[in-house]
C-alpha atoms as a PDB file:
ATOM      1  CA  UNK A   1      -2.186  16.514  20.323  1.00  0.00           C
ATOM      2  CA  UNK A   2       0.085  14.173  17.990  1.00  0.00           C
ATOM      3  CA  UNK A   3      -0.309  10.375  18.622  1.00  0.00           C
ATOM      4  CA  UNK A   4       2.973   9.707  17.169  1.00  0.00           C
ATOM      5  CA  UNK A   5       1.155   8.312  13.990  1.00  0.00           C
ATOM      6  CA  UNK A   6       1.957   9.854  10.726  1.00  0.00           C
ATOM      7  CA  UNK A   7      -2.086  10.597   9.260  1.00  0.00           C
ATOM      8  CA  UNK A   8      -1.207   8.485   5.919  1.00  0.00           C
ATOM      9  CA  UNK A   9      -3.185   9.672   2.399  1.00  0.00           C
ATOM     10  CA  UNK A  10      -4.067   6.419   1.023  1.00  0.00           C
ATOM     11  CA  UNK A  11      -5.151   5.811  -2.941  1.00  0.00           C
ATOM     12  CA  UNK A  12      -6.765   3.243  -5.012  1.00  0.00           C
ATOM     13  CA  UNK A  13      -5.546   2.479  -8.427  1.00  0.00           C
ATOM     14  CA  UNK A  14      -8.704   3.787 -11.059  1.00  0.00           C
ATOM     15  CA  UNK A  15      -9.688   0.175 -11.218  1.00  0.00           C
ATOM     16  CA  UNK A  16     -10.354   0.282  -7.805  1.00  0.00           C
ATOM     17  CA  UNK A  17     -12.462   3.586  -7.511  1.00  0.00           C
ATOM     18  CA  UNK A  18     -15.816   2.115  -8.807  1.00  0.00           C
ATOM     19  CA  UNK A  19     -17.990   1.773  -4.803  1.00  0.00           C
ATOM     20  CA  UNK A  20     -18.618  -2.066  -6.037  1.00  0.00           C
ATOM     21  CA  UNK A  21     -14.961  -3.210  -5.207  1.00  0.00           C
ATOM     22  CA  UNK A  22     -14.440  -3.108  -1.876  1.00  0.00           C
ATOM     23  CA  UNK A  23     -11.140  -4.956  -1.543  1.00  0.00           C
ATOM     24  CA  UNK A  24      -8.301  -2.943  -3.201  1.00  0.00           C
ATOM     25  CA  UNK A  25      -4.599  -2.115  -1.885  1.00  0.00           C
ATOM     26  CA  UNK A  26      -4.430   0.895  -1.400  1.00  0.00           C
ATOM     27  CA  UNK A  27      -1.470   3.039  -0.827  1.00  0.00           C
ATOM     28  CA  UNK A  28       0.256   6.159   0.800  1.00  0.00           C
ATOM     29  CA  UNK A  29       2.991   7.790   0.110  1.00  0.00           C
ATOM     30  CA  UNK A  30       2.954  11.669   1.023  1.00  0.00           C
ATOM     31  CA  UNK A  31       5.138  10.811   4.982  1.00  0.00           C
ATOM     32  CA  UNK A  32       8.445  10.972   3.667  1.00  0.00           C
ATOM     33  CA  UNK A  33      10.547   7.720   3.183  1.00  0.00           C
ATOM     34  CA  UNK A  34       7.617   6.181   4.222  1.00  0.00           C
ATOM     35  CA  UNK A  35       5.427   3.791   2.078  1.00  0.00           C
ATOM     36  CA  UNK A  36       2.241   2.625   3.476  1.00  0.00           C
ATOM     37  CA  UNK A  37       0.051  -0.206   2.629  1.00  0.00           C
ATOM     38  CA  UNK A  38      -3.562  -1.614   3.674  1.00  0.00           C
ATOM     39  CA  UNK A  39      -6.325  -3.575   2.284  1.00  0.00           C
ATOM     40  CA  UNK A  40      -9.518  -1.162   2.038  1.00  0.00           C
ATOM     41  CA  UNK A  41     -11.599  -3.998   3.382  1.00  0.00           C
ATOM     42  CA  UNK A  42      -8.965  -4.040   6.858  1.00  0.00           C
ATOM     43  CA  UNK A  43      -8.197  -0.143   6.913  1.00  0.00           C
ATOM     44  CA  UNK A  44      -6.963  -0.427  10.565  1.00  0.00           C
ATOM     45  CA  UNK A  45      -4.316  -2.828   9.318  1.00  0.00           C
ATOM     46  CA  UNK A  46      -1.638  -0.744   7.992  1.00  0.00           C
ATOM     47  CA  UNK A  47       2.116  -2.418   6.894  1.00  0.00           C
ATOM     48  CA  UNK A  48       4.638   0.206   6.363  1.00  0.00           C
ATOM     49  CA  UNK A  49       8.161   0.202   4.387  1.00  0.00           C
ATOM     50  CA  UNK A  50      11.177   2.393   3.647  1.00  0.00           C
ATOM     51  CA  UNK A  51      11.649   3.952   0.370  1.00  0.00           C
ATOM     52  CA  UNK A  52      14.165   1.110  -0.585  1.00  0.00           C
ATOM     53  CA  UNK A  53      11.805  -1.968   0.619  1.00  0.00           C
ATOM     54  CA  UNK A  54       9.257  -0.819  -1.315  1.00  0.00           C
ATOM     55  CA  UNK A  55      11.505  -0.371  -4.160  1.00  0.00           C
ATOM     56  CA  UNK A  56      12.811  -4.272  -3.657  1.00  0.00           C
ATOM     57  CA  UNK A  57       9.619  -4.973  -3.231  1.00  0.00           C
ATOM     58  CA  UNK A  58       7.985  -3.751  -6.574  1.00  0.00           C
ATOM     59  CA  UNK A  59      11.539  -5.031  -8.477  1.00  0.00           C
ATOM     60  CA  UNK A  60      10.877  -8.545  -6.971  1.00  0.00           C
ATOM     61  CA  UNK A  61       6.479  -8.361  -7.876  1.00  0.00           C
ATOM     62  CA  UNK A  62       7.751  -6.876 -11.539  1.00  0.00           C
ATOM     63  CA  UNK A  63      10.028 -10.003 -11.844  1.00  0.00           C
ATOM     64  CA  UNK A  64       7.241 -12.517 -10.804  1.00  0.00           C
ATOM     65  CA  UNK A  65       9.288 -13.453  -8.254  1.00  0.00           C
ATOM     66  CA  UNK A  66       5.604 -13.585  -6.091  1.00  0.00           C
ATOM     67  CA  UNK A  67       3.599 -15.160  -8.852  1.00  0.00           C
ATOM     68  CA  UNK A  68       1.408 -17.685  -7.387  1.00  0.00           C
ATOM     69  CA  UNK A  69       0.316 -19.160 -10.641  1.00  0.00           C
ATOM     70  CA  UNK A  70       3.702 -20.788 -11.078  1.00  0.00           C
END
């Protein structure tokens, strides 16, 4: 029986793959026009985007428009 939940495939970057870190993003990708993203540490938590969010998204991280050290 289907919950109505797509069953998301998260990954870790390689950084995060060593069993010491236990904090990473991690992030799904194989619903499509879906992108889904959760902190391993909260997996329940789960924040999901369209194809062109997460594009504006990454375009907006890539231009530091989120950097916190400014």
């Amino acid at each position: 029986m289907s919950t109505g939940t797509p069953e998301f495939e998260f990954v870790r970057t390689a950084a995060c793959r060593d069993p010491r870190v236990n904090n990473c993003p991690e992030v799904a990708t194989n619903v499509p026009g879906v992108v889904a993203l959760r902190d391993s540490s909260r997996p329940d938590m789960v924040v999901t985007y369209t194809s062109a969010e997460w594009a504006d998204l990454t375009a907006a991280v890539k231009a530091g428009e989120y950097d916190l050290s400014a």
